[in-house]
C-alpha atoms as a PDB file:
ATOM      1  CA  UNK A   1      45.921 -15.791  -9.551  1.00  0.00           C
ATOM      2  CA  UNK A   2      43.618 -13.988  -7.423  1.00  0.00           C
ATOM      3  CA  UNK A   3      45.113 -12.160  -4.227  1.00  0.00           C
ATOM      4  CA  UNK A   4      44.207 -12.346  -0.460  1.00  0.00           C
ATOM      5  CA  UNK A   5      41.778  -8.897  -0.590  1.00  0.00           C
ATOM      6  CA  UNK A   6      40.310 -10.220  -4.209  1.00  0.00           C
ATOM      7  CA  UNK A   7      39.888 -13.425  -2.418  1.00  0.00           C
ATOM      8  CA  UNK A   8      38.055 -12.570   0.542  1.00  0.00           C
ATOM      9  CA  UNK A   9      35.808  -9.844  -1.400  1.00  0.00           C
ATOM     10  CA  UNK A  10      35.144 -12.714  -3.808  1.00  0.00           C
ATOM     11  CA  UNK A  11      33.799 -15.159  -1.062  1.00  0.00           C
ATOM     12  CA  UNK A  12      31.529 -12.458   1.031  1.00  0.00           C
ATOM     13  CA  UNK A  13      30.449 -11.792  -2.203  1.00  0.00           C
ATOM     14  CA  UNK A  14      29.272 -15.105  -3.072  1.00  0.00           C
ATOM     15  CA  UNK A  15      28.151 -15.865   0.520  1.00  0.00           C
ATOM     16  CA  UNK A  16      26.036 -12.772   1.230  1.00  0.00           C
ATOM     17  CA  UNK A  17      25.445 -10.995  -2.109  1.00  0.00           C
ATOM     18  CA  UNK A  18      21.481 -12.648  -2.273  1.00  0.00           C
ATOM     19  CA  UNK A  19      20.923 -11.766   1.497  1.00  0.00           C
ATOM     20  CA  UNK A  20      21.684  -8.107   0.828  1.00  0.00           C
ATOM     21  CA  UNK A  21      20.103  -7.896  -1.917  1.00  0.00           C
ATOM     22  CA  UNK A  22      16.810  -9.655  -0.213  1.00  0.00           C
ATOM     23  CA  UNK A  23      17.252  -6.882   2.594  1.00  0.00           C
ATOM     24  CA  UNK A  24      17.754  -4.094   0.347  1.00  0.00           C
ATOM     25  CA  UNK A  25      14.683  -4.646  -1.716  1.00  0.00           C
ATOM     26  CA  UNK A  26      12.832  -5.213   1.129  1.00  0.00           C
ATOM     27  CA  UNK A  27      13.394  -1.833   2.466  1.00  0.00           C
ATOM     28  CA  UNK A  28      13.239  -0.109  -0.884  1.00  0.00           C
ATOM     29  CA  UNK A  29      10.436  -2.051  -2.752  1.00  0.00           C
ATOM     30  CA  UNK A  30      12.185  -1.167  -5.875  1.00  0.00           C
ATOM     31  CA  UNK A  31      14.361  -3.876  -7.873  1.00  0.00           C
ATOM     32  CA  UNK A  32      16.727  -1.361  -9.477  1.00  0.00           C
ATOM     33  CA  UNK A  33      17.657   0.451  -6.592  1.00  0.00           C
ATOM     34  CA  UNK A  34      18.063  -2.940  -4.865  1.00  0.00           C
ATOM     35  CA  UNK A  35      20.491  -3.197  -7.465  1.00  0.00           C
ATOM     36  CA  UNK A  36      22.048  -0.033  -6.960  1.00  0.00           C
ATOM     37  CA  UNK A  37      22.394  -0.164  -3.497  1.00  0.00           C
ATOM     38  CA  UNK A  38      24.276  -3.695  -2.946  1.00  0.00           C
ATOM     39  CA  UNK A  39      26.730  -2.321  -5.975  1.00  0.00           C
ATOM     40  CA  UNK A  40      27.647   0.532  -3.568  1.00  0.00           C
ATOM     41  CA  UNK A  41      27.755  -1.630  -0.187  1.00  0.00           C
ATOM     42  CA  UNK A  42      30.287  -3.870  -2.170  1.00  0.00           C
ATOM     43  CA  UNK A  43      32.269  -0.890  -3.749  1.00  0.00           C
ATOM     44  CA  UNK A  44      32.675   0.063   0.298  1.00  0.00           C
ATOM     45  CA  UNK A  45      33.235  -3.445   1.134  1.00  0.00           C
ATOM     46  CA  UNK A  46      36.053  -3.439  -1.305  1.00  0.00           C
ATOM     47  CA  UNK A  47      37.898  -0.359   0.071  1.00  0.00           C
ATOM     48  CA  UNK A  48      37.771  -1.726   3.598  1.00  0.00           C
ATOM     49  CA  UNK A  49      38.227  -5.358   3.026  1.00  0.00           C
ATOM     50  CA  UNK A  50      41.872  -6.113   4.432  1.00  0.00           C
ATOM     51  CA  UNK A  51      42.272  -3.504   6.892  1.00  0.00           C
ATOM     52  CA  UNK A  52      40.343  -5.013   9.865  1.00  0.00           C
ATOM     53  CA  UNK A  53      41.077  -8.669   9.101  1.00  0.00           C
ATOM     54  CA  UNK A  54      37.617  -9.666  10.300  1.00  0.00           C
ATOM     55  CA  UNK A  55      35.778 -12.746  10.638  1.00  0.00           C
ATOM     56  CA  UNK A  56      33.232 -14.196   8.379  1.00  0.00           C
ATOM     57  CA  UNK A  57      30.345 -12.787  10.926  1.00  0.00           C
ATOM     58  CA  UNK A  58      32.310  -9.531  10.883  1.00  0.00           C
ATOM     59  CA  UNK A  59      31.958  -9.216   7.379  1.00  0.00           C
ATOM     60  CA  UNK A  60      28.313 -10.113   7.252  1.00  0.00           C
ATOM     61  CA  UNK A  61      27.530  -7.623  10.180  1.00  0.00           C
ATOM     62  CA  UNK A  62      29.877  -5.101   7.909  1.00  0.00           C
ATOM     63  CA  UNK A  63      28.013  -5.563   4.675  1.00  0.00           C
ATOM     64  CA  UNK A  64      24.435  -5.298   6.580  1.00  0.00           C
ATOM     65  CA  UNK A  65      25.612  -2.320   8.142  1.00  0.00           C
ATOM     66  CA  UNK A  66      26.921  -0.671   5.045  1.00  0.00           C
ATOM     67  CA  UNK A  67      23.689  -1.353   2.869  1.00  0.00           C
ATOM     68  CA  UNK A  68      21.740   0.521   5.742  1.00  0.00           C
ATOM     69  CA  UNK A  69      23.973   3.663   5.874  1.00  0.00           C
ATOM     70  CA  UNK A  70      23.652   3.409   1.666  1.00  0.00           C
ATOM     71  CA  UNK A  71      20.243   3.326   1.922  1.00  0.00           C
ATOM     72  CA  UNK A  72      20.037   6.006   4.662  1.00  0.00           C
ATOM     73  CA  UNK A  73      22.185   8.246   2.680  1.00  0.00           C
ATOM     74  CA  UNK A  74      19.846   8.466  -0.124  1.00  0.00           C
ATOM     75  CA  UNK A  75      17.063   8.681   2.177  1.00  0.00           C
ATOM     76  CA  UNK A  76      17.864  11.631   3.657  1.00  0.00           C
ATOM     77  CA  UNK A  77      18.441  13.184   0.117  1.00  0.00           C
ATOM     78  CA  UNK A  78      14.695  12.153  -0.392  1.00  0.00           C
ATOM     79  CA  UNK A  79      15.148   9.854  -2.819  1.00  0.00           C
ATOM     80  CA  UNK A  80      13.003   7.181  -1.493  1.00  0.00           C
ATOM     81  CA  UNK A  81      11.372   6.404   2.386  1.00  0.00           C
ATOM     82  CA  UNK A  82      12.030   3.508   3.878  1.00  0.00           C
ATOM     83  CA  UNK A  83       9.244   0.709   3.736  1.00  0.00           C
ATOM     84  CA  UNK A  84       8.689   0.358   7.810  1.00  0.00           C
ATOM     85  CA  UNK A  85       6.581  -2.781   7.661  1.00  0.00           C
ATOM     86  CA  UNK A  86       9.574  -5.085   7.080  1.00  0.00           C
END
């Protein structure tokens, strides 16, 4: 039996996981760090699903946001640039 917070992480998972990942790799150009960077948006997602009791848009908005900020981070450590075309 799954509970409320595993629940709702389980379904913006399933709903937006692809999206992110499409948006992620389209900044990055890299598959891996595609990867990398939706594990981390979810790991976030996971700590602050529950709190705000959100909609589904709110969530979606949420997860885009957080996969920017991930990939900002490790932009401004230099380990990649942004691909500004997309």
């Amino acid at each position: 039996m799954t509970t409320a917070k595993e629940q709702q992480f389980l379904q913006a998972y399933d709903a937006h996981c692809d999206g992110v990942f499409r948006y992620c790799y389209g900044k990055v150009l890299d598959r891996q760090k595609a990867k990398d960077y939706v594990e981390k948006t979810y790991c976030r997602a996971w700590q602050k699903i529950g709190e705000s009791g959100g909609s589904e848009s709110d969530m979606e908005i949420f997860l885009y946001n957080t996969a920017t900020t991930v990939m900002m981070e490790d932009s401004q450590k230099g380990f990649f640039s942004f691909n500004r075309a997309y």
